[in-house]
Every structure is written in C-alpha cells, then in structure tokens.
PDB file of N, CA and C in Angstrom:
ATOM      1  N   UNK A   1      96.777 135.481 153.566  1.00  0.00           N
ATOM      2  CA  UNK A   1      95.397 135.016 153.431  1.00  0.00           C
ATOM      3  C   UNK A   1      95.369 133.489 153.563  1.00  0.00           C
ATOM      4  N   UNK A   2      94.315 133.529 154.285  1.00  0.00           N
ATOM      5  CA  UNK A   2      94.287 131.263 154.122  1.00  0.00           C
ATOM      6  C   UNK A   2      94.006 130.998 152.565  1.00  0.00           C
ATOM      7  N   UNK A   3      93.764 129.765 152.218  1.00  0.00           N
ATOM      8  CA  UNK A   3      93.595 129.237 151.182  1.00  0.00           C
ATOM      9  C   UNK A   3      92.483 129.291 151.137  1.00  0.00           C
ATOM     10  N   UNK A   4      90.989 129.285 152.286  1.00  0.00           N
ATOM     11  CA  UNK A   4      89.749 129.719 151.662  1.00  0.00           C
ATOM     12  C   UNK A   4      89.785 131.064 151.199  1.00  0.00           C
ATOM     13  N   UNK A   5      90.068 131.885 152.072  1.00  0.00           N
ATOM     14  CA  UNK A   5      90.198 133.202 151.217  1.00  0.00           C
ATOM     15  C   UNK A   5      90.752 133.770 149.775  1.00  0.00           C
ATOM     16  N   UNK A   6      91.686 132.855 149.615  1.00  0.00           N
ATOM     17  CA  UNK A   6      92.202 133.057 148.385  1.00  0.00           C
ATOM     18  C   UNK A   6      91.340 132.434 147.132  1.00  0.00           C
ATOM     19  N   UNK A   7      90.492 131.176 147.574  1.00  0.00           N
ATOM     20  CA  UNK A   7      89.625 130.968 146.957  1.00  0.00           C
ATOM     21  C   UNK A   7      88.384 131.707 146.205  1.00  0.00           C
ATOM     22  N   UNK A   8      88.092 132.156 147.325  1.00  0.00           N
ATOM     23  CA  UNK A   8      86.993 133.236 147.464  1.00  0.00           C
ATOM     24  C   UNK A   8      87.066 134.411 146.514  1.00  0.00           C
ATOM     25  N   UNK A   9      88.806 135.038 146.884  1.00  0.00           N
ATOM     26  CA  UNK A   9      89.118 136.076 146.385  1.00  0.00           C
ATOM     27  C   UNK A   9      89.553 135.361 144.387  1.00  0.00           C
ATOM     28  N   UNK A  10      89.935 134.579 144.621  1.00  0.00           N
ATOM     29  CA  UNK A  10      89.625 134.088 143.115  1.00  0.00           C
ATOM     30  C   UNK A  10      88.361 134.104 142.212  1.00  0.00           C
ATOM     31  N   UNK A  11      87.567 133.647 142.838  1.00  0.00           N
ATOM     32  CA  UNK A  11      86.018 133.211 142.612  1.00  0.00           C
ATOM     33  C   UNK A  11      85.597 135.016 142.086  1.00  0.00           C
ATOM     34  N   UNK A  12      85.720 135.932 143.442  1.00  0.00           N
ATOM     35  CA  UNK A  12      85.659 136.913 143.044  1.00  0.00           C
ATOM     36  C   UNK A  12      86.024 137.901 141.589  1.00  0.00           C
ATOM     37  N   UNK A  13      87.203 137.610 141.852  1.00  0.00           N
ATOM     38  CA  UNK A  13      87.883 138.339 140.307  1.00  0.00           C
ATOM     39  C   UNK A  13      87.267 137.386 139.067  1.00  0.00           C
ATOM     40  N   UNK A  14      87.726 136.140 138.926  1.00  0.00           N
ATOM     41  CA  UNK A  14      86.547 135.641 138.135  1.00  0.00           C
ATOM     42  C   UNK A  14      85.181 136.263 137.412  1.00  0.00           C
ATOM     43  N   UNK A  15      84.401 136.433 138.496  1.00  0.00           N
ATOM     44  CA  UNK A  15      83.532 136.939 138.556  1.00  0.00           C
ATOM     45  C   UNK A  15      83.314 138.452 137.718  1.00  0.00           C
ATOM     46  N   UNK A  16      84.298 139.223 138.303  1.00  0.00           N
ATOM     47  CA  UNK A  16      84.006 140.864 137.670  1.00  0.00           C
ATOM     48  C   UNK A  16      84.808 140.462 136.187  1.00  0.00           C
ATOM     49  N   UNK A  17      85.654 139.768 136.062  1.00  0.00           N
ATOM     50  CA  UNK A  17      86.355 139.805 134.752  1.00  0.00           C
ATOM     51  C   UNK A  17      84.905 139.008 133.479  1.00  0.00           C
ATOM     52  N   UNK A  18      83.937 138.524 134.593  1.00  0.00           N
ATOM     53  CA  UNK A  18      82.988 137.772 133.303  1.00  0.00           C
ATOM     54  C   UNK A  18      82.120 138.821 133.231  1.00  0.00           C
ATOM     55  N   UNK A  19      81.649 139.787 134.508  1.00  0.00           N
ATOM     56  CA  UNK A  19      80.687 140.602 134.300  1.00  0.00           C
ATOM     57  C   UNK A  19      81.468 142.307 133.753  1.00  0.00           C
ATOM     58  N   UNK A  20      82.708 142.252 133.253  1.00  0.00           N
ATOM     59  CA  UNK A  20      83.721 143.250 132.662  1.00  0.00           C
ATOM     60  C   UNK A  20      82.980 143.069 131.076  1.00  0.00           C
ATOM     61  N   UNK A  21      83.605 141.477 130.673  1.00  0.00           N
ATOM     62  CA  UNK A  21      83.412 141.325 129.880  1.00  0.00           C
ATOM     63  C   UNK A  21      81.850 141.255 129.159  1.00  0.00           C
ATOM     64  N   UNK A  22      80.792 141.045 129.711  1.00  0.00           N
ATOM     65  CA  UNK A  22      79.618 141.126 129.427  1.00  0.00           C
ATOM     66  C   UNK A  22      79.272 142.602 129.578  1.00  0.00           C
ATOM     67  N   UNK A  23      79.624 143.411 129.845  1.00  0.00           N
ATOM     68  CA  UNK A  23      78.854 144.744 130.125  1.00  0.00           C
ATOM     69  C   UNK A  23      79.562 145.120 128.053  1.00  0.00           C
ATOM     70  N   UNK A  24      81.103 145.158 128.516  1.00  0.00           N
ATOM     71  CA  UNK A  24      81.681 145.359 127.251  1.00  0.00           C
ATOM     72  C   UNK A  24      81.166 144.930 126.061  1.00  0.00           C
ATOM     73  N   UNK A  25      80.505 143.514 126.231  1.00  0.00           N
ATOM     74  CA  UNK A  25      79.665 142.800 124.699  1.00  0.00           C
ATOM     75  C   UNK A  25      78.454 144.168 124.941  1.00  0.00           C
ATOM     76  N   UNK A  26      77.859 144.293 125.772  1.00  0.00           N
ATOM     77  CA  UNK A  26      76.759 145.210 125.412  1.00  0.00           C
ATOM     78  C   UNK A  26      76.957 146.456 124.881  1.00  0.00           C
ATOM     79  N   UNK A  27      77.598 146.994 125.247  1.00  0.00           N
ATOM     80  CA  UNK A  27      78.082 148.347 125.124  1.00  0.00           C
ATOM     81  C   UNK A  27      78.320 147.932 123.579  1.00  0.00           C
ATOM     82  N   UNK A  28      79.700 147.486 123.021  1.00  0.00           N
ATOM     83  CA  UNK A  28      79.596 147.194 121.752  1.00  0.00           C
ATOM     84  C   UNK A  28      78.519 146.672 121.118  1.00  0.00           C
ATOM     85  N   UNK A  29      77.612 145.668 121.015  1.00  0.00           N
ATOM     86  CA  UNK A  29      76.093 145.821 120.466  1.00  0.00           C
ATOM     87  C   UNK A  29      75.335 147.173 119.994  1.00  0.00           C
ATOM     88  N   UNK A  30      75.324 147.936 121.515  1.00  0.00           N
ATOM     89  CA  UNK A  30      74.522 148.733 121.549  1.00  0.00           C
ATOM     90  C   UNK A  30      75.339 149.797 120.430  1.00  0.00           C
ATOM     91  N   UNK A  31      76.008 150.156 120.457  1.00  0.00           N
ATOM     92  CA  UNK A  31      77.158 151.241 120.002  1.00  0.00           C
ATOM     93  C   UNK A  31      76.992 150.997 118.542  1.00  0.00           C
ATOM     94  N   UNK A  32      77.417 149.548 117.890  1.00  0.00           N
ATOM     95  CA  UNK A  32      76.817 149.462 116.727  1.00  0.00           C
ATOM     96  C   UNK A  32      75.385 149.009 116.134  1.00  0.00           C
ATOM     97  N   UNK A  33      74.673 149.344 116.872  1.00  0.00           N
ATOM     98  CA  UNK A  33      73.139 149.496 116.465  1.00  0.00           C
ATOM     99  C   UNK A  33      73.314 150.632 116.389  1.00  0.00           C
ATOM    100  N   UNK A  34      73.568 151.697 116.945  1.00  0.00           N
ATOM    101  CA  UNK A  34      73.235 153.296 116.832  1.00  0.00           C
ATOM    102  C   UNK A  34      74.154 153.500 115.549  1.00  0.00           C
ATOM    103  N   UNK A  35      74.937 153.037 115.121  1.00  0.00           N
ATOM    104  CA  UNK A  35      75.851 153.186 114.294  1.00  0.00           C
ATOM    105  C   UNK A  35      75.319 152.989 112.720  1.00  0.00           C
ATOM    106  N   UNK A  36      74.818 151.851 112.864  1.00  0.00           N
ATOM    107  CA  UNK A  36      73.665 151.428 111.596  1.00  0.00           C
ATOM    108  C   UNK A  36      72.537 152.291 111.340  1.00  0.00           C
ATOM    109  N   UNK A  37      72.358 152.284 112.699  1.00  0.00           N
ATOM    110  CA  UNK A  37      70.683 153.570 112.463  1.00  0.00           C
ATOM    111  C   UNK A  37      71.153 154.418 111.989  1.00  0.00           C
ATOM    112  N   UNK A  38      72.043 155.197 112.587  1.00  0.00           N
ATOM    113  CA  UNK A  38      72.833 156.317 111.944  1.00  0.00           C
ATOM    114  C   UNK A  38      73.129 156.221 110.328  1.00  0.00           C
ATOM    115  N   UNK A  39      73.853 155.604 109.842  1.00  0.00           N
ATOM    116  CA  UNK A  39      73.928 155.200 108.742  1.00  0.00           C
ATOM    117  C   UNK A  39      72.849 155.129 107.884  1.00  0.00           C
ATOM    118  N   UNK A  40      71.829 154.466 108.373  1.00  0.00           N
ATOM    119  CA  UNK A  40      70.419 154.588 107.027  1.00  0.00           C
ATOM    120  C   UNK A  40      70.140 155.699 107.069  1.00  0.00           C
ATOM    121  N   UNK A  41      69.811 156.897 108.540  1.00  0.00           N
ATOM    122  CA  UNK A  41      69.236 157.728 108.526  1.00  0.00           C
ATOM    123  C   UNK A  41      69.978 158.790 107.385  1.00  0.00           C
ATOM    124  N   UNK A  42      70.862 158.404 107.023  1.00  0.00           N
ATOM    125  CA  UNK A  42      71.985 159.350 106.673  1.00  0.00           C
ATOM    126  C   UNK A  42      71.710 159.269 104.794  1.00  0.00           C
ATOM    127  N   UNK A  43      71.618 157.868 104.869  1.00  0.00           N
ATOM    128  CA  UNK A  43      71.687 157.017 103.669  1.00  0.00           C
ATOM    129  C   UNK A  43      70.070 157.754 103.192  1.00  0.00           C
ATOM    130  N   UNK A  44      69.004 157.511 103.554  1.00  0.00           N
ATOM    131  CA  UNK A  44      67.932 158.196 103.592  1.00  0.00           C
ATOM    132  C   UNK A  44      67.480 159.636 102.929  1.00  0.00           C
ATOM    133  N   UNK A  45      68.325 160.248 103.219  1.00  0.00           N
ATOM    134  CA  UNK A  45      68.333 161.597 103.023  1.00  0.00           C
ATOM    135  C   UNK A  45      68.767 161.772 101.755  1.00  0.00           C
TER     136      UNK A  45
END
C-alpha cells in the first residue's frame, strides 16, 4: 500500500474503533436503564 493509503486505512480503523466504542457506551446505558426499571418494578410489588 502507499503511505496515503495506509493513512486512509488508519483514519479508517480509527474511526470504527470510536464508533465500536460508542455504540458499546449505548448499549450499556440502555441495558442498565432496563435494569433499574426492572428493579423498582419488582421492588413495587
């Protein structure tokens, strides 16, 4: 590969490893919100 490409292809991976990691923060958010709800609903009863 030339050195722009390798650039590129850097830039790239970069890239999915920040949008890896951001999907993952959501998912965990989301996961423990249902987790809490769960919990009162439970607590509730």
């Amino acid at each position: 590969m030339t050195d722009a490409q390798k650039e590129l292809f850097t830039r790239y991976l970069e890239s999915v490893l920040e949008y890896q990691t951001l999907s993952e923060l959501m998912l965990f958010q989301n996961s423990f919100k249902l987790g809490a709800r769960l919990m009162v609903e439970v607590m509730e009863e």
